[in-house]
Structures are given as C-alpha cells and as structure tokens.
Protein backbone atom coordinates (compact mmCIF):
# COMPACT_ATOMS: atom_id res chain seq x y z
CA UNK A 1 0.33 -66.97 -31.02
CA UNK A 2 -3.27 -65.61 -30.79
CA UNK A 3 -3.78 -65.93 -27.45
CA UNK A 4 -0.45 -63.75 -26.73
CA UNK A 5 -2.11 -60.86 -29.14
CA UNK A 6 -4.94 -60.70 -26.50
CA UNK A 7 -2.75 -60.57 -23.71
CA UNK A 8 -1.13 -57.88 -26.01
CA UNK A 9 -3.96 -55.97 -26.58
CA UNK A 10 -4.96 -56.56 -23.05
CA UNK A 11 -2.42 -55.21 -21.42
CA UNK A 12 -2.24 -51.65 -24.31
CA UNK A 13 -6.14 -51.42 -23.60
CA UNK A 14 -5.15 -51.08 -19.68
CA UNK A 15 -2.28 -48.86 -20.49
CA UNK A 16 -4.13 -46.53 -22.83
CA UNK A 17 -7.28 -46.55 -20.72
CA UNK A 18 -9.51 -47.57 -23.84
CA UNK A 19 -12.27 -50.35 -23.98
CA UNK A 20 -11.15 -52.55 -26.15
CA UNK A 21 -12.31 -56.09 -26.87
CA UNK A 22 -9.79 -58.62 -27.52
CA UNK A 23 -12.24 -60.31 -31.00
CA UNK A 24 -11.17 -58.51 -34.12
CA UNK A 25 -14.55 -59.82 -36.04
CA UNK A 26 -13.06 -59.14 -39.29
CA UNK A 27 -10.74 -61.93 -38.52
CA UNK A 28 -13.28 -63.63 -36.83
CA UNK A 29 -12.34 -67.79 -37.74
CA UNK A 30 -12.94 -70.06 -34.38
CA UNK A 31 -16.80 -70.92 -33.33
CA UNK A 32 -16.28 -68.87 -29.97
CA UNK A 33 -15.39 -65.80 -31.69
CA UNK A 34 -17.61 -66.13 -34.32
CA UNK A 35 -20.44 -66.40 -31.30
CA UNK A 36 -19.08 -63.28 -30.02
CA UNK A 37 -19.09 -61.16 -33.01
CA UNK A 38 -22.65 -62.08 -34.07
CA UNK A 39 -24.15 -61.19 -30.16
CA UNK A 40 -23.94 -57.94 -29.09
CA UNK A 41 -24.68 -59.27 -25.58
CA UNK A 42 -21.51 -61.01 -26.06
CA UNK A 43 -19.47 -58.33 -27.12
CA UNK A 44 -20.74 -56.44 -24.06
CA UNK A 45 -19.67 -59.57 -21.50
CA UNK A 46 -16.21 -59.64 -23.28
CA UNK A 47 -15.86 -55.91 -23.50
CA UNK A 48 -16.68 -56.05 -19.33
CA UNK A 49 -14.29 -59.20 -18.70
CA UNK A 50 -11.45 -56.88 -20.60
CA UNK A 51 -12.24 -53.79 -18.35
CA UNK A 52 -11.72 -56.52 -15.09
CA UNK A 53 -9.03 -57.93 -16.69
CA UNK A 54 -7.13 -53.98 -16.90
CA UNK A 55 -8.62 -53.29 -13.37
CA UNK A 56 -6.85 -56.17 -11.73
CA UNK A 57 -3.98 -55.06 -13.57
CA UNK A 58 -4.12 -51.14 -12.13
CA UNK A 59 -4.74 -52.95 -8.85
CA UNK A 60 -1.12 -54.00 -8.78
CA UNK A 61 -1.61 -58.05 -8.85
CA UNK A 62 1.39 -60.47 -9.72
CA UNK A 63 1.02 -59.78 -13.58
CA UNK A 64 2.23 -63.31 -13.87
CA UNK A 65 -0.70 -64.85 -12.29
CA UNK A 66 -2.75 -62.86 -14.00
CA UNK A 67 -1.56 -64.19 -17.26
CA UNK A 68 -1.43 -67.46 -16.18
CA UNK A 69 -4.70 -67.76 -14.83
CA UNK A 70 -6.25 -66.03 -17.89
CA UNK A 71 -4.75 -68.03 -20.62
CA UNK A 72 -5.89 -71.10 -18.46
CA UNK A 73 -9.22 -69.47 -18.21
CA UNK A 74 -9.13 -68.68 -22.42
CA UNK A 75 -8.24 -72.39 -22.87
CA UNK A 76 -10.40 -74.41 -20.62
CA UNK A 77 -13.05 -72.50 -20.09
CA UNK A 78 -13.86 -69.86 -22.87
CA UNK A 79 -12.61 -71.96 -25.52
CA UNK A 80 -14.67 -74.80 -24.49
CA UNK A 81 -18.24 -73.49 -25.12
CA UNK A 82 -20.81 -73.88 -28.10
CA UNK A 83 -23.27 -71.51 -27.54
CA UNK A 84 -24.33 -67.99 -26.16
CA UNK A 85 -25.43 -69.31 -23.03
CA UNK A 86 -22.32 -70.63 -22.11
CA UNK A 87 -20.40 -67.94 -23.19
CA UNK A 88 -22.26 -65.31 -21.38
CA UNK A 89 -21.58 -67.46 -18.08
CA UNK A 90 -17.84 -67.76 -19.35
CA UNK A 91 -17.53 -63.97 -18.93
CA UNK A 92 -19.52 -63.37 -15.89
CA UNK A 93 -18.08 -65.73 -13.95
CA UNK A 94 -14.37 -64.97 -15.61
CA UNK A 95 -15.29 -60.71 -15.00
CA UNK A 96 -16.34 -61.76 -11.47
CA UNK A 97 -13.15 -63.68 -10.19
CA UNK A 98 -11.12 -60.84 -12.20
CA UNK A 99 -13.09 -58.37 -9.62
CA UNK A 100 -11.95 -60.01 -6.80
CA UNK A 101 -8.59 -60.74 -7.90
C-alpha cells in the first residue's frame, strides 16, 4: 500500500509541476526512510530521482514500464540498503537510468 502512495504522489508531483519527495519524515518508520530524513544529501538524491522519475513521465514513456520498473527498483534496490553510501548510489544510479529512459 505504501509503495502505491509514492507512485501516487509521483505521478501528482509530475502533474502539478512541484518537487516533491516521496518520504513524509513525520511518518518516517522503515531504516531507509529514516536514512533519508536524517541526510539532507539524501533528501536532495531522492528529491532529483522524483524530478527524473516526472521527466520520463512528460517524455511520454509506457507509464506501465515505468511503474514496473520503479517499484522493482523501490524493492530490490532502494529497499535493500543500510547506509548513506548506498543510498546515495541507489538514487544516482536510479535518477540516471530514469534520464535515459
């Protein structure tokens, strides 16, 4: 249910033409998004992935791919670090395939 919120606020954020980032830290509960909220060069990585993420989407890609690929992306590879580190590669690399989606 979560992960369909981002995709929800994903997609208004593109639609509305705001930067928005998909952690709400006052609900902040999992280890990844509790890494986010307390990094501000986290925030700024997720806040960039999002603005790829609504690019790719004004682009005119196969929306359903897009999903797909993300909520793969959300659950194998954000989902699976531990630390800043990995999380700051997460987004870079995520932002970059987004980019050239």
């Amino acid at each position: 249910m979560r992960l369909k919120w981002l995709l929800v606020l994903l997609f208004a954020g593109a639609m509305a033409g705001t930067a928005l980032a998909a952690v709400d830290c006052s609900r902040a509960r999992t280890n990844v998004d509790k890494l986010i909220c307390s990094s501000s060069r986290l925030s700024v990585a997720e806040e960039q992935m999002a603005k790829s993420y609504r690019a790719a989407m004004r682009r005119g890609v196969d929306l359903q791919e897009l999903q797909r690929t993300h909520i793969e992306w959300y659950e194998q590879v954000r989902n699976a670090c531990n630390d800043v580190a990995c999380l700051m590669r997460a987004f870079d690399d995520r932002s970059a395939e987004l980019d050239n989606y």
